[in-house]
Protein backbone atom coordinates (compact mmCIF):
# COMPACT_ATOMS: atom_id res chain seq x y z
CA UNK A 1 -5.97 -8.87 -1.64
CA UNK A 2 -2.86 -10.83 -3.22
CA UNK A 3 -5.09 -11.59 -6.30
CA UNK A 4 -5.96 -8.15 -6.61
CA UNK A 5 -2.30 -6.47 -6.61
CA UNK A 6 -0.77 -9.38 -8.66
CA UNK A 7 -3.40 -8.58 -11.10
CA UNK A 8 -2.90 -4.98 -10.63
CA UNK A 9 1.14 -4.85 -11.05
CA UNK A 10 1.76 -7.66 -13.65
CA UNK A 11 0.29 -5.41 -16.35
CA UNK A 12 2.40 -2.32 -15.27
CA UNK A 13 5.54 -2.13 -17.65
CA UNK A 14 8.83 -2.61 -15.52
CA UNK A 15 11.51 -0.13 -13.97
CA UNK A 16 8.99 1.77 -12.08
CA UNK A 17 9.89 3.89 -9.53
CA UNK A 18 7.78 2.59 -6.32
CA UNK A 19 6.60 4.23 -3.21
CA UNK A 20 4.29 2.45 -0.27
CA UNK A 21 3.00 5.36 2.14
CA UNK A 22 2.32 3.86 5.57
CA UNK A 23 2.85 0.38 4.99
CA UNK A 24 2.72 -0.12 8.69
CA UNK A 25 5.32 -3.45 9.59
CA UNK A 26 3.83 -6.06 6.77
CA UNK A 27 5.47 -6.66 3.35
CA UNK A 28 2.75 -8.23 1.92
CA UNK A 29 1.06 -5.74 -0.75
CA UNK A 30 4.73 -5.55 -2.40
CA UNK A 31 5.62 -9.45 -3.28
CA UNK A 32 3.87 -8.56 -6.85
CA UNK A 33 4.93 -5.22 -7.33
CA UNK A 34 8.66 -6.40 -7.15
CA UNK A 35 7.83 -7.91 -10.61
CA UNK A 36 7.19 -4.27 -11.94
CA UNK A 37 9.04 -1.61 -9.72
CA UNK A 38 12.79 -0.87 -10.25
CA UNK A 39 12.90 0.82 -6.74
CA UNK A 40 10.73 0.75 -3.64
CA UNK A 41 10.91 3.42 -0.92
CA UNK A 42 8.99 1.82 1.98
CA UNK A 43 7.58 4.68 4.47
CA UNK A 44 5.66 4.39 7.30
CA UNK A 45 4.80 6.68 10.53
CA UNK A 46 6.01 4.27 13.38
CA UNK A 47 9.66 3.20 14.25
CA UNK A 48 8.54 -0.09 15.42
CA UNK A 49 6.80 -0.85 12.30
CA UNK A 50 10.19 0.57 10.28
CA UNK A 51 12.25 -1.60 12.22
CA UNK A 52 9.68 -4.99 11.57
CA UNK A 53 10.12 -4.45 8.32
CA UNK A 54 14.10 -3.84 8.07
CA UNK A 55 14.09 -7.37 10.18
CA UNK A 56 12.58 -9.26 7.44
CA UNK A 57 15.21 -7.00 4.83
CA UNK A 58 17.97 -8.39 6.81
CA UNK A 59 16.40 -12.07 6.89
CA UNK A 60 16.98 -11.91 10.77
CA UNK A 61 15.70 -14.68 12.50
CA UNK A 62 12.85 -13.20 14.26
CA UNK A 63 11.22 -11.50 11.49
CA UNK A 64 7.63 -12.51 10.48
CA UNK A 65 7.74 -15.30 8.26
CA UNK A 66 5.76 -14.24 4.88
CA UNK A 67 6.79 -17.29 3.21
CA UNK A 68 2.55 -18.44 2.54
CA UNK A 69 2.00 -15.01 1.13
CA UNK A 70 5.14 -15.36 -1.28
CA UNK A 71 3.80 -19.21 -1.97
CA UNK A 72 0.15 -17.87 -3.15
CA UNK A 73 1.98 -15.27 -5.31
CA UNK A 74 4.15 -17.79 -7.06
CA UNK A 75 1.05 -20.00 -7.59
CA UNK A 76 -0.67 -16.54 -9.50
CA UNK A 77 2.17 -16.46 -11.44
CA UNK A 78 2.17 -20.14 -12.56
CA UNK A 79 5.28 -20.93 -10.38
CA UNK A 80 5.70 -22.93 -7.56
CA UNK A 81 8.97 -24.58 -7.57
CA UNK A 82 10.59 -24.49 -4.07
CA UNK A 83 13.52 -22.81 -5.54
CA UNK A 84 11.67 -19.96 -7.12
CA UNK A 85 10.56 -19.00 -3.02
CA UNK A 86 13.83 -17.69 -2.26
CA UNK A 87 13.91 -15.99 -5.35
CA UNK A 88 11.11 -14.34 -5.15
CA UNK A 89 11.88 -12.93 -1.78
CA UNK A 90 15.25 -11.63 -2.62
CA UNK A 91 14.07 -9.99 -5.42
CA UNK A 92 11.55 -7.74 -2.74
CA UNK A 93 14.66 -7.35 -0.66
CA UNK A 94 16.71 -6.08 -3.42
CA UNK A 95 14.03 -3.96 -4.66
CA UNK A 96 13.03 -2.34 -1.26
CA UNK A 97 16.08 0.26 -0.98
CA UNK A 98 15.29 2.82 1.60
CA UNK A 99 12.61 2.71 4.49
CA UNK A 100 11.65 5.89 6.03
CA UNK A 101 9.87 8.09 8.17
CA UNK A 102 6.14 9.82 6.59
CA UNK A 103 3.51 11.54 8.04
CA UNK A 104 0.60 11.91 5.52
CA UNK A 105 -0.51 15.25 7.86
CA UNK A 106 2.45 17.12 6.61
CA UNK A 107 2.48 19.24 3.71
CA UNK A 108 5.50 17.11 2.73
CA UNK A 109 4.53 13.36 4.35
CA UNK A 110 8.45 12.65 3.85
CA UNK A 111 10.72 15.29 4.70
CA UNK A 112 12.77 15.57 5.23
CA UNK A 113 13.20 13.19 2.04
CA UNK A 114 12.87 15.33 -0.75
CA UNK A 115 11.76 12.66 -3.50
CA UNK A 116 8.58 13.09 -5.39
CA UNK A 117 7.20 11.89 -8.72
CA UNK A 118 6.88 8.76 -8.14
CA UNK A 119 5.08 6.53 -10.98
CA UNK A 120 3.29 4.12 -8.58
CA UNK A 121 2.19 5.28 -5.02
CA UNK A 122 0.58 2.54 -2.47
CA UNK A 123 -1.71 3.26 0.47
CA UNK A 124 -2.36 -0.08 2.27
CA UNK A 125 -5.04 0.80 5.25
CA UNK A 126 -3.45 3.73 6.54
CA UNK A 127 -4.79 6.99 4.92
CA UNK A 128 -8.66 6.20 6.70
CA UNK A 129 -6.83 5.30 10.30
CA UNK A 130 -4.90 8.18 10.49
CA UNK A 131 -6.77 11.44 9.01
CA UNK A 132 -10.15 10.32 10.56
CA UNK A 133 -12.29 13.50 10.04
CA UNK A 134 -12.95 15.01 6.35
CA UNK A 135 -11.21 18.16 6.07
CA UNK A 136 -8.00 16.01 7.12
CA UNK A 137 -8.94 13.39 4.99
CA UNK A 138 -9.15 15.34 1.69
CA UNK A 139 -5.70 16.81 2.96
CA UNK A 140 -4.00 13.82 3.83
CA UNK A 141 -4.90 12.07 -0.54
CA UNK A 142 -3.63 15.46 -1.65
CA UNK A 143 -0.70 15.22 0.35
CA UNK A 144 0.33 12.06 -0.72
CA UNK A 145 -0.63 12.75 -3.89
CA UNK A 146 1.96 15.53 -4.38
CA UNK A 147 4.82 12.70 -4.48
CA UNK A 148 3.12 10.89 -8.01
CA UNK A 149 4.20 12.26 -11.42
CA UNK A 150 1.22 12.97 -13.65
CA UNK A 151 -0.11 9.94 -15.46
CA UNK A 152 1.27 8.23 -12.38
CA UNK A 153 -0.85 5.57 -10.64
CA UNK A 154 -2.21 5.59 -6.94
CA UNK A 155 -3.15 2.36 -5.43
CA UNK A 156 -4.90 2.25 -2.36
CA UNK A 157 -6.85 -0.24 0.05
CA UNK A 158 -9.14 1.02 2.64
CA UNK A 159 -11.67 0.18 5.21
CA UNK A 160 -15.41 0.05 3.47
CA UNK A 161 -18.00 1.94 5.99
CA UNK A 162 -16.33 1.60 9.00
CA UNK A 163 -15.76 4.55 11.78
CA UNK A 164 -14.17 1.93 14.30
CA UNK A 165 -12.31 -0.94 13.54
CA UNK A 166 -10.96 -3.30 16.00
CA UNK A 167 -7.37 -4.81 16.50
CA UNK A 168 -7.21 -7.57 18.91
CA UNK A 169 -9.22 -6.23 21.76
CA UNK A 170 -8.15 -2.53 21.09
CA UNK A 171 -10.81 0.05 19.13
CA UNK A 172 -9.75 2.67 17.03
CA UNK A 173 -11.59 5.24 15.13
CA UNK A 174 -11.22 5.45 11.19
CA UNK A 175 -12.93 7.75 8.62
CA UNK A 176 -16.06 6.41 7.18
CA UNK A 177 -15.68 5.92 3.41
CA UNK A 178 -17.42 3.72 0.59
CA UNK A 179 -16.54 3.40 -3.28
CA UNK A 180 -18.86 6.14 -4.73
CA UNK A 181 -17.48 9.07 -2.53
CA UNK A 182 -14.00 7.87 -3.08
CA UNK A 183 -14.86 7.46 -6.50
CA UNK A 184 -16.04 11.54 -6.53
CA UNK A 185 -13.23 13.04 -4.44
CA UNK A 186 -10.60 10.96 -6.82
CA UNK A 187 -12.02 12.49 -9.76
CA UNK A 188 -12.44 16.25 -7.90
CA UNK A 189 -9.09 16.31 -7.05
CA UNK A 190 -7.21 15.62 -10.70
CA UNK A 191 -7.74 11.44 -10.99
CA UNK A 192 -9.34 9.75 -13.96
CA UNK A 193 -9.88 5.63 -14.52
CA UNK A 194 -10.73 5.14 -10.72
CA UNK A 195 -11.11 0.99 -10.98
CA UNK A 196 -12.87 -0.14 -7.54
CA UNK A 197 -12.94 -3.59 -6.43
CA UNK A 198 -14.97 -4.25 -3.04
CA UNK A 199 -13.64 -7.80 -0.64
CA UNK A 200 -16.22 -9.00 1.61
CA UNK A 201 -14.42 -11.58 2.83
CA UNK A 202 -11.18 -11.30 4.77
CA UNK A 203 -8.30 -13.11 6.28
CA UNK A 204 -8.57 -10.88 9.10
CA UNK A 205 -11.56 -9.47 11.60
CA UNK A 206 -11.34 -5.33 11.88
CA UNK A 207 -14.86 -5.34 12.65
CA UNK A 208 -15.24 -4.01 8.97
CA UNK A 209 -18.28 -4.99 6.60
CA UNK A 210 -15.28 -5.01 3.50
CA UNK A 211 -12.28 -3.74 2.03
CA UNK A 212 -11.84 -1.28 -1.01
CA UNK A 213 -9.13 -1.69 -3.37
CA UNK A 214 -8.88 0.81 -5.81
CA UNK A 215 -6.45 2.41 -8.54
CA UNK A 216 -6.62 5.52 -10.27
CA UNK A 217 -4.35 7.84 -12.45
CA UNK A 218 -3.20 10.98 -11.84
CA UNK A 219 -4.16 13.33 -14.40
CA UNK A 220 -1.30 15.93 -16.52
């Protein structure tokens, strides 16, 4: 997943403006998008996860150490000095100004923040865990999609044919997608250049055959 956001955001020009919708309490997806966004609002649904997340912000001692997911980034990027470590994760801190409450449900998933038009919106596996019927599904991307400008770019990672995925010994359901009907609804709803890249293999059991990564932009 690193190689495919680092690949992703180091073409993007700089001084975008940076949102990451239910980004649950892991930093992870953002180390390479610091390189392109100006600004980063980080929202997410759950005040534990918000609070994770402000830990490793404030570099307080029990925060989740990220530093080998920092370390593969700098490698992708041809760096690995021990110095350029710490740099690399104060410029995420620095970047990441506000975290806040969503709910992708809502007509307005961040009220009562008011932003929108955002150039770069990021859905990490949260969109297919929380609207986990169609009709809420469809509701949820057009919610969220609401808050990108036009010619904006949504990036999104999801669950690949999976209606329960597993954390630990806990099941929950999720909405059963795969690349060609997310490739469809993407297009139905206003989105052209829908790139899809399907992982196999990952770092972590859900009980999931793969992961989708996708981007798309947001037509005028």
């Amino acid at each position: 997943m690193l190689d495919f956001y680092h690949q992703l955001y180091s073409q993007m020009p700089p001084s975008r403006q940076f949102l990451e919708i239910g980004g649950g309490p892991t930093i992870y997806q953002l180390i390479s998008a610091s390189f392109c966004a100006n600004d980063i609002v980080f929202s997410e649904y759950l005040e534990a996860n918000r609070q994770e997340v402000l830990r490793w912000i404030q570099n307080q001692p029990n925060a989740f150490n990220w530093d080998s997911y920092f370390e593969y980034v700098l490698k992708l990027n041809g760096n690995s000095a021990p110095e350029s470590l710490e740099q690399l994760k104060k410029q995420l801190r620095s970047k990441i100004r506000q975290i806040i409450y969503c709910d992708i449900l809502q007509d307005a998933p961040l009220a009562p923040h008011t932003e929108s038009d955002f150039d770069i919106i990021s859905v990490s596996f949260c969109i297919e865990a929380v609207a986990t019927e169609k009709k809420s599904f469809i509701s949820a991307l057009r919610n969220i999609s609401s808050l990108l400008k036009s010619n904006g770019t949504l990036v999104m990672t999801l669950l690949k044919n999976t209606s329960i995925y597993q954390i630990g010994s806990l099941h929950f359901e999720c909405f059963h997608v795969d690349e060609n009907y997310l490739t469809q609804l993407l297009e139905n709803i206003g989105y052209s250049n829908v790139c899809i890249q399907i992982f196999e293999e990952m770092d972590f059991d859900f009980g999931s055959p793969g992961i989708i990564a996708l981007h798309a932009k947001k037509a005028n």
